[in-house]
Protein backbone atom coordinates (compact mmCIF):
# COMPACT_ATOMS: atom_id res chain seq x y z
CA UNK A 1 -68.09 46.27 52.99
CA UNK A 2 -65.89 46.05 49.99
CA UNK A 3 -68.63 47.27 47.23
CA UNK A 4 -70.09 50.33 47.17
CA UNK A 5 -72.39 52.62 45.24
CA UNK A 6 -70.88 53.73 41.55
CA UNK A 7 -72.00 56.24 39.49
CA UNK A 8 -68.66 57.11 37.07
CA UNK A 9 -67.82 55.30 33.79
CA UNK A 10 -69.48 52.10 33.50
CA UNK A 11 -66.79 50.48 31.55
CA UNK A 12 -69.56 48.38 29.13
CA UNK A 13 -71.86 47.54 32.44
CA UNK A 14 -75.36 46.12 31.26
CA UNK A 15 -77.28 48.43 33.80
CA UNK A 16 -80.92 49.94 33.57
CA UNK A 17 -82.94 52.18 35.42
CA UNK A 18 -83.82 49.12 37.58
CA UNK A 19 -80.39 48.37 38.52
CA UNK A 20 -77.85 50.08 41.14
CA UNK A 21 -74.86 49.69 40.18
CA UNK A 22 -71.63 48.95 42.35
CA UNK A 23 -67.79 49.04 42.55
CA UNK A 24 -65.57 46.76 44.37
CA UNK A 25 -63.23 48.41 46.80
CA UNK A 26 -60.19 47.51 44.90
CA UNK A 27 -58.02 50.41 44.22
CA UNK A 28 -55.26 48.81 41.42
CA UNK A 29 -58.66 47.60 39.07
CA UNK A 30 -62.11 48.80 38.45
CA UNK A 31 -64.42 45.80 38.87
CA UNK A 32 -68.31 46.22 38.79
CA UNK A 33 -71.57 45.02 39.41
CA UNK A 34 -75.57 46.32 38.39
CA UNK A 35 -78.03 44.34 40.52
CA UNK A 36 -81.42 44.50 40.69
CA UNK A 37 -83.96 42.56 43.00
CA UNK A 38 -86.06 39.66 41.24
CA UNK A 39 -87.92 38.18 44.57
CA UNK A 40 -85.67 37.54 46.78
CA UNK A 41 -83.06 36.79 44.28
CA UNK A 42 -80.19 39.21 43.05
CA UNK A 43 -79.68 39.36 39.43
CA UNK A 44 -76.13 40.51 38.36
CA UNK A 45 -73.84 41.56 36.02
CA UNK A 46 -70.35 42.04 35.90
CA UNK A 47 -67.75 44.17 33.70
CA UNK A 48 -63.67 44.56 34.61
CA UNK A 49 -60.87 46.30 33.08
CA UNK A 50 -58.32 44.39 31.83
CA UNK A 51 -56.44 44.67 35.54
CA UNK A 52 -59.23 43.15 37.26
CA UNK A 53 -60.03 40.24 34.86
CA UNK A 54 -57.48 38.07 37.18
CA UNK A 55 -59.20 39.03 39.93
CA UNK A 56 -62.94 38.73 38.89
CA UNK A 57 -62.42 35.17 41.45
CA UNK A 58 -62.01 37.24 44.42
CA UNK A 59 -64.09 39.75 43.50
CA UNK A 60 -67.11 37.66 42.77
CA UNK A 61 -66.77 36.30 46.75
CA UNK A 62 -66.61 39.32 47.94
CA UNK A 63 -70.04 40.06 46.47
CA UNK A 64 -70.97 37.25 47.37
CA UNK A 65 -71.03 38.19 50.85
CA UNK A 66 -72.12 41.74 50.20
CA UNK A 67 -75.41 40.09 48.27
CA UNK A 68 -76.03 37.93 50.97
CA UNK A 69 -75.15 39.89 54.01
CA UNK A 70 -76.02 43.18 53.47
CA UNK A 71 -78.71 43.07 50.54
CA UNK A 72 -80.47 40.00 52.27
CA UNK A 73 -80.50 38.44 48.81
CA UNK A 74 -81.36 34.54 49.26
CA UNK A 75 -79.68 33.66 45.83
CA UNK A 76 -77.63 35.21 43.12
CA UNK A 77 -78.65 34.98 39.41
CA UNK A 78 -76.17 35.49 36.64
CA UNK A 79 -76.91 35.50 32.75
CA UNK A 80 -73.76 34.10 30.75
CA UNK A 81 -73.01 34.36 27.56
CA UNK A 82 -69.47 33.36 27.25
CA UNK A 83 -67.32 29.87 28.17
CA UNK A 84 -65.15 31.63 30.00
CA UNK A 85 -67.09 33.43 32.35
CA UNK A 86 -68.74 29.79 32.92
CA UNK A 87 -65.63 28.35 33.76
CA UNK A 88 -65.31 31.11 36.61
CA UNK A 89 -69.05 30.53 37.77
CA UNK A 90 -68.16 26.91 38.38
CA UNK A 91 -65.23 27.80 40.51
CA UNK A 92 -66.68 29.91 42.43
CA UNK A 93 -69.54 27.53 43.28
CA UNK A 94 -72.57 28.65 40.99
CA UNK A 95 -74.72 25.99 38.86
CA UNK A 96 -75.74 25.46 36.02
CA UNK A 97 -80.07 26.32 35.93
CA UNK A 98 -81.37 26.28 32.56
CA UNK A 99 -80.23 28.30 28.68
CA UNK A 100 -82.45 30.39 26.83
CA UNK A 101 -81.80 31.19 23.87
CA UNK A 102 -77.75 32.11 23.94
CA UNK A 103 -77.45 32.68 27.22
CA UNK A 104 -77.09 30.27 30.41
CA UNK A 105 -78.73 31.35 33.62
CA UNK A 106 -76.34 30.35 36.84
CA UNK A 107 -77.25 30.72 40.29
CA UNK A 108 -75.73 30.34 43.99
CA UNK A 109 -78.21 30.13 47.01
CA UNK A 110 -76.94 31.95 50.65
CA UNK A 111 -77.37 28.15 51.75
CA UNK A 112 -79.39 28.94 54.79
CA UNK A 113 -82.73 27.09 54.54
CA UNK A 114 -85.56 29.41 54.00
């Protein structure tokens, strides 16, 4: 499994007490995740250091399969606010669902019909 439970500096990580929060099992960057459950849905957020922002791409698949695989998530959710971080949803596969407000709301389904 290449995430795993986190609990040290959060590096800017939108979080609550309804998230668990995650590390990617990369060694030369600090890459991580809070998720929490809405249905069967994941809803996540991301935050790198500046070492891992080239490899957000990888990462991202990686969690991919850990969502899907080992949380039994059907889809994930993601709430963007920036172009950039669009950009990178789109290459990694996620679409466009709907904006509220300032922020766009992407999502990527396990693709097994449910």
């Amino acid at each position: 499994m290449r995430f795993y439970e986190y609990a040290g500096d959060l590096i800017g990580l939108p979080t609550s007490k309804t998230h668990r929060n995650y590390r990617w099992a990369e060694n030369e960057c600090k890459i991580l995740a809070s998720v929490t459950f809405l249905g069967n849905a994941v809803s996540a957020h991301f935050a790198s250091d500046k070492n891992g922002l080239r490899k957000l791409k990888d990462a991202i698949s990686d969690f991919e399969d850990f969502c899907f695989n080992f949380l039994k998530a059907e889809m994930i959710l993601a709430k963007i606010e920036k172009k950039s971080v669009e950009r990178l949803m789109k290459r990694c596969g996620f679409v466009f669902i709907l904006k509220y407000k300032n922020i766009k709301i992407w999502g990527k389904g396990n693709g097994k019909p449910s």
